[in-house]
Every structure is written in structure tokens, then in C-alpha cells.
N, C-alpha and C. Protein backbone atom coordinates (compact mmCIF):
# COMPACT_ATOMS: atom_id res chain seq x y z
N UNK A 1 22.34 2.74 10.68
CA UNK A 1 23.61 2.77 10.01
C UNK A 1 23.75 1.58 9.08
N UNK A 2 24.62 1.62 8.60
CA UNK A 2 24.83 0.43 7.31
C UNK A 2 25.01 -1.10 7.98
N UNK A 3 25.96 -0.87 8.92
CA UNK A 3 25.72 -2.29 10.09
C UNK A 3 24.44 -2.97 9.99
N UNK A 4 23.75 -2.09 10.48
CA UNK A 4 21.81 -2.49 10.96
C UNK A 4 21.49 -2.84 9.98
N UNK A 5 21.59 -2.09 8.75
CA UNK A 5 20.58 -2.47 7.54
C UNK A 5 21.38 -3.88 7.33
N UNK A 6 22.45 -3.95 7.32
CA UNK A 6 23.21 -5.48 6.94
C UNK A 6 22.79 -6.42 7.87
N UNK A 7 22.79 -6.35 8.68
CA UNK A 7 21.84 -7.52 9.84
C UNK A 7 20.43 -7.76 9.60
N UNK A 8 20.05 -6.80 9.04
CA UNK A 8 18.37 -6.83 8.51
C UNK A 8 18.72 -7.47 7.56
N UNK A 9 19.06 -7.22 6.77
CA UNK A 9 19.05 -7.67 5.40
C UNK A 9 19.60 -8.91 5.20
N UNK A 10 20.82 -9.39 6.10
CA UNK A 10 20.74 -10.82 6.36
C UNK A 10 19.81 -11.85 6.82
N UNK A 11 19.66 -11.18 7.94
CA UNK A 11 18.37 -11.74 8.69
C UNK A 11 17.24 -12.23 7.53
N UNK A 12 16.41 -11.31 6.73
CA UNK A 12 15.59 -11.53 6.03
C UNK A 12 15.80 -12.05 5.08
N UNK A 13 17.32 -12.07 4.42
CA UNK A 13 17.37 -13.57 3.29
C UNK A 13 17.14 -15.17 4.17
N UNK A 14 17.80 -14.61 4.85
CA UNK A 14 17.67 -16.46 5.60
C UNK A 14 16.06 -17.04 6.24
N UNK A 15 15.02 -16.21 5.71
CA UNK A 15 13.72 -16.46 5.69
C UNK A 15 13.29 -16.39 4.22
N UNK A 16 14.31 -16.54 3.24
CA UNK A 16 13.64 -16.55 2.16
C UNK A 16 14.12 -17.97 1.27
N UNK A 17 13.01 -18.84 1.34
CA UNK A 17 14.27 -20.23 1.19
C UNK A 17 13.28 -20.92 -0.43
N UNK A 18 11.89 -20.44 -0.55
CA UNK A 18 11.08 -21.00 -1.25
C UNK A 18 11.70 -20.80 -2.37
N UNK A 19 12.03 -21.31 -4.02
CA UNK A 19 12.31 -20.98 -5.08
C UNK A 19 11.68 -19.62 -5.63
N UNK A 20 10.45 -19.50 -5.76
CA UNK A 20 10.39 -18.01 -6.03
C UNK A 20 10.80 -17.22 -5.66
N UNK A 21 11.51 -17.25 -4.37
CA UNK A 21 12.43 -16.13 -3.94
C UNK A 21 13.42 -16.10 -3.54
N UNK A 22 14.14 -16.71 -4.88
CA UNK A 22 15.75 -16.94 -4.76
C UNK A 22 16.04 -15.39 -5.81
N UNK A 23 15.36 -15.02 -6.64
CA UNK A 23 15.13 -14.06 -7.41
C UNK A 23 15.68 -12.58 -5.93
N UNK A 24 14.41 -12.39 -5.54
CA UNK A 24 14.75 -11.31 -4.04
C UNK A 24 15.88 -11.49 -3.47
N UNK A 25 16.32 -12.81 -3.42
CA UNK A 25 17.50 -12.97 -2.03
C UNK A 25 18.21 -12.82 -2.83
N UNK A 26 18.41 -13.14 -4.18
CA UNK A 26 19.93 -12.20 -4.95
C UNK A 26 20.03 -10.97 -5.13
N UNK A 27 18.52 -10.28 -5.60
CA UNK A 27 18.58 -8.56 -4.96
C UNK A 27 19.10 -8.28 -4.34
N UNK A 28 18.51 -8.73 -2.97
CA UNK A 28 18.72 -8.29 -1.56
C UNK A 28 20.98 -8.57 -1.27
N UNK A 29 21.40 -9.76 -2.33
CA UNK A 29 22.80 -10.06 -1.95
C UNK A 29 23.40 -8.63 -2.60
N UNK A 30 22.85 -8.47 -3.44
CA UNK A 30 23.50 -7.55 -4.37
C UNK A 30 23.59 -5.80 -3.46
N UNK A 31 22.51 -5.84 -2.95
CA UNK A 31 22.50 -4.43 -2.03
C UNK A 31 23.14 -4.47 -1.14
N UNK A 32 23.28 -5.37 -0.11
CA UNK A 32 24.21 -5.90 0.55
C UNK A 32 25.67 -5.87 0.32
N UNK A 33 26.02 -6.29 -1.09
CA UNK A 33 27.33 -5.88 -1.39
C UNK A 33 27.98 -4.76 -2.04
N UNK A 34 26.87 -4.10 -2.07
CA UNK A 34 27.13 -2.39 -2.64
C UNK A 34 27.25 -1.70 -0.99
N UNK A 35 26.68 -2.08 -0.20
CA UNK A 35 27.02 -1.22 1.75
C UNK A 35 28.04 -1.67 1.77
N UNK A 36 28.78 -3.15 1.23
CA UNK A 36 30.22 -3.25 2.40
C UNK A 36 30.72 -2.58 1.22
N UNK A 37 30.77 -2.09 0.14
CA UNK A 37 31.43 -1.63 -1.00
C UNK A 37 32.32 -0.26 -0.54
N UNK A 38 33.95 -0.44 -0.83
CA UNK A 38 34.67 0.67 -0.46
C UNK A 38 33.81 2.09 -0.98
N UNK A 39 33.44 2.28 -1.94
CA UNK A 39 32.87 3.49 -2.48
C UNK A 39 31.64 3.58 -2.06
N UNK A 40 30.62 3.05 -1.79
CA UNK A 40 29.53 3.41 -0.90
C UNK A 40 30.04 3.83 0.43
N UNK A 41 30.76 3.05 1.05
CA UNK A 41 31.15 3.57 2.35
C UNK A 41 31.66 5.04 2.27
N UNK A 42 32.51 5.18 1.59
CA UNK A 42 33.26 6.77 0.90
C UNK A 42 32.45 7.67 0.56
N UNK A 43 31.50 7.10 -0.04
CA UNK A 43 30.29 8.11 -0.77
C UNK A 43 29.80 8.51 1.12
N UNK A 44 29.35 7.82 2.18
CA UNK A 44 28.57 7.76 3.00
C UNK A 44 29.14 8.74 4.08
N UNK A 45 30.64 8.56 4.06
CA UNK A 45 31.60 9.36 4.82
C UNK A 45 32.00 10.81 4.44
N UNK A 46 32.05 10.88 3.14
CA UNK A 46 31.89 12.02 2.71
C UNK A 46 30.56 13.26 2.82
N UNK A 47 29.23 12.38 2.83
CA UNK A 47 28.20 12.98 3.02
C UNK A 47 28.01 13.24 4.68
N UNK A 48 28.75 12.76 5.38
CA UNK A 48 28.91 12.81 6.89
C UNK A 48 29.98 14.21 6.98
N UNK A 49 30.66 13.81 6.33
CA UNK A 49 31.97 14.83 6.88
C UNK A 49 31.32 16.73 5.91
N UNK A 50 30.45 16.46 4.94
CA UNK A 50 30.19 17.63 4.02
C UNK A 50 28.52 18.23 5.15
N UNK A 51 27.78 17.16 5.70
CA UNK A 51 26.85 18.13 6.25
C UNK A 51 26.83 17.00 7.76
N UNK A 52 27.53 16.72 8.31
CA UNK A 52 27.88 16.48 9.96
C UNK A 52 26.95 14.97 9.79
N UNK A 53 26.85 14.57 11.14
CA UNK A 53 25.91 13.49 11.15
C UNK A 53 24.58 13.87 11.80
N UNK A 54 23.48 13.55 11.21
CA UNK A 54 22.07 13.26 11.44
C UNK A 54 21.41 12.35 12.27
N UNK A 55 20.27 13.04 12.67
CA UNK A 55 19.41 12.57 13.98
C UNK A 55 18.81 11.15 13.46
N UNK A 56 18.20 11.45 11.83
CA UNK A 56 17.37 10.43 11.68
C UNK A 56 18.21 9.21 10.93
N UNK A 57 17.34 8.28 10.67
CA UNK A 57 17.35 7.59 9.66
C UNK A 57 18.47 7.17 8.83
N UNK A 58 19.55 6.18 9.13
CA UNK A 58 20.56 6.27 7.56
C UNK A 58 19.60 5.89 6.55
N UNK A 59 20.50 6.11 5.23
CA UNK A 59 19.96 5.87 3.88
C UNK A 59 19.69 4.05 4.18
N UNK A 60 20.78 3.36 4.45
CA UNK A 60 20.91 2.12 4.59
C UNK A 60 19.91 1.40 5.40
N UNK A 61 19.81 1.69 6.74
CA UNK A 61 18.96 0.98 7.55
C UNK A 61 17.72 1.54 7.08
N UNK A 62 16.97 3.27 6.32
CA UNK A 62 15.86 3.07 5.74
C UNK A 62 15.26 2.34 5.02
N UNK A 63 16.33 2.10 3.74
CA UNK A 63 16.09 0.83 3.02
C UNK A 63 16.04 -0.55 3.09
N UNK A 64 16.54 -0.58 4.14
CA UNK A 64 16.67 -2.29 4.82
C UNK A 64 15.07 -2.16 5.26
N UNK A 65 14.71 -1.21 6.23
CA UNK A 65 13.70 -1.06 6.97
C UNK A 65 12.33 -1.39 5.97
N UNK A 66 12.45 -0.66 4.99
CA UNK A 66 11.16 -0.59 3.89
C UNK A 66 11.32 -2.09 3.33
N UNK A 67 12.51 -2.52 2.87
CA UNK A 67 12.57 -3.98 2.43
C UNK A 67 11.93 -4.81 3.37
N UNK A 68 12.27 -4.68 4.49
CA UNK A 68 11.60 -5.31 5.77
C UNK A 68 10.06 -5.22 6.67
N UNK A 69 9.73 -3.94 6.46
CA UNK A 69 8.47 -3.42 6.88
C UNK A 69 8.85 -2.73 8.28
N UNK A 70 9.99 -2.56 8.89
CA UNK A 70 10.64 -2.52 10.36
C UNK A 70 9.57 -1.55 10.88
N UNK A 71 9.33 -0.86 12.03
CA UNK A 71 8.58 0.17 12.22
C UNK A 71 9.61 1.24 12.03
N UNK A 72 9.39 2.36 12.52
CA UNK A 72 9.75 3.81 12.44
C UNK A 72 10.40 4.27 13.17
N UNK A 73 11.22 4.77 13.65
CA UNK A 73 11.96 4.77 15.24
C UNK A 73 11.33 5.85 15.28
């Protein structure tokens, strides 16, 4: 869920401290602030309420996951 990917995605800026990757960790702020974003959330609820909720994968924690390398549940 969007929670998870936001804990990931925190988590893994605060391992990113070297100057070359102040570049990523503003990516990474920026995606971050599009999940707490009223309209992503809306967009997310709507796609919940139009085909129910799903077994796998959110969109959010996939992408956190691939940013991260996480394994696969």
C-alpha cells in the first residue's frame, strides 16, 4: 500500500547521503509527495472502489519495491 512504499522510500533516502545522490533523493522526495498527494490518493480510491481491492501488489509499494530491489512477496 502507499504507507509501505513511503517507509521504503524514506528509509532509502536516508542511505543516500553522498553528493551524487542528492540528484535520486530529490526524485525519490518528489514521488513521495505525489503518494501523500490528495489526488493520487483519490485517483487510488477510486480505482479501489471501480474494480474492488486486489490480492497483489499496490502500484506504490511496487514502485518503492523496484526503486529498492525489495524481493517479491
Amino acid at each position: 500500500d502507499t504507507d509501505r512504499a513511503l517507509v521504503l522510500l524514506e528509509e532509502y533516502c536516508k542511505k543516500l547521503r553522498k553528493p551524487e545522490e542528492q540528484q535520486l533523493k530529490k526524485a525519490i522526495r518528489k514521488v513521495m509527495g505525489i503518494f501523500k498527494s490528495s489526488l493520487f490518493q483519490a485517483l487510488l480510491a477510486s480505482k479501489r472502489t471501480r474494480h474492488g481491492t486486489t490480492s497483489h501488489t499496490s502500484l506504490p509499494a511496487a514502485l518503492a519495491c523496484d526503486v529498492l530491489g525489495c524481493p517479491k512477496d
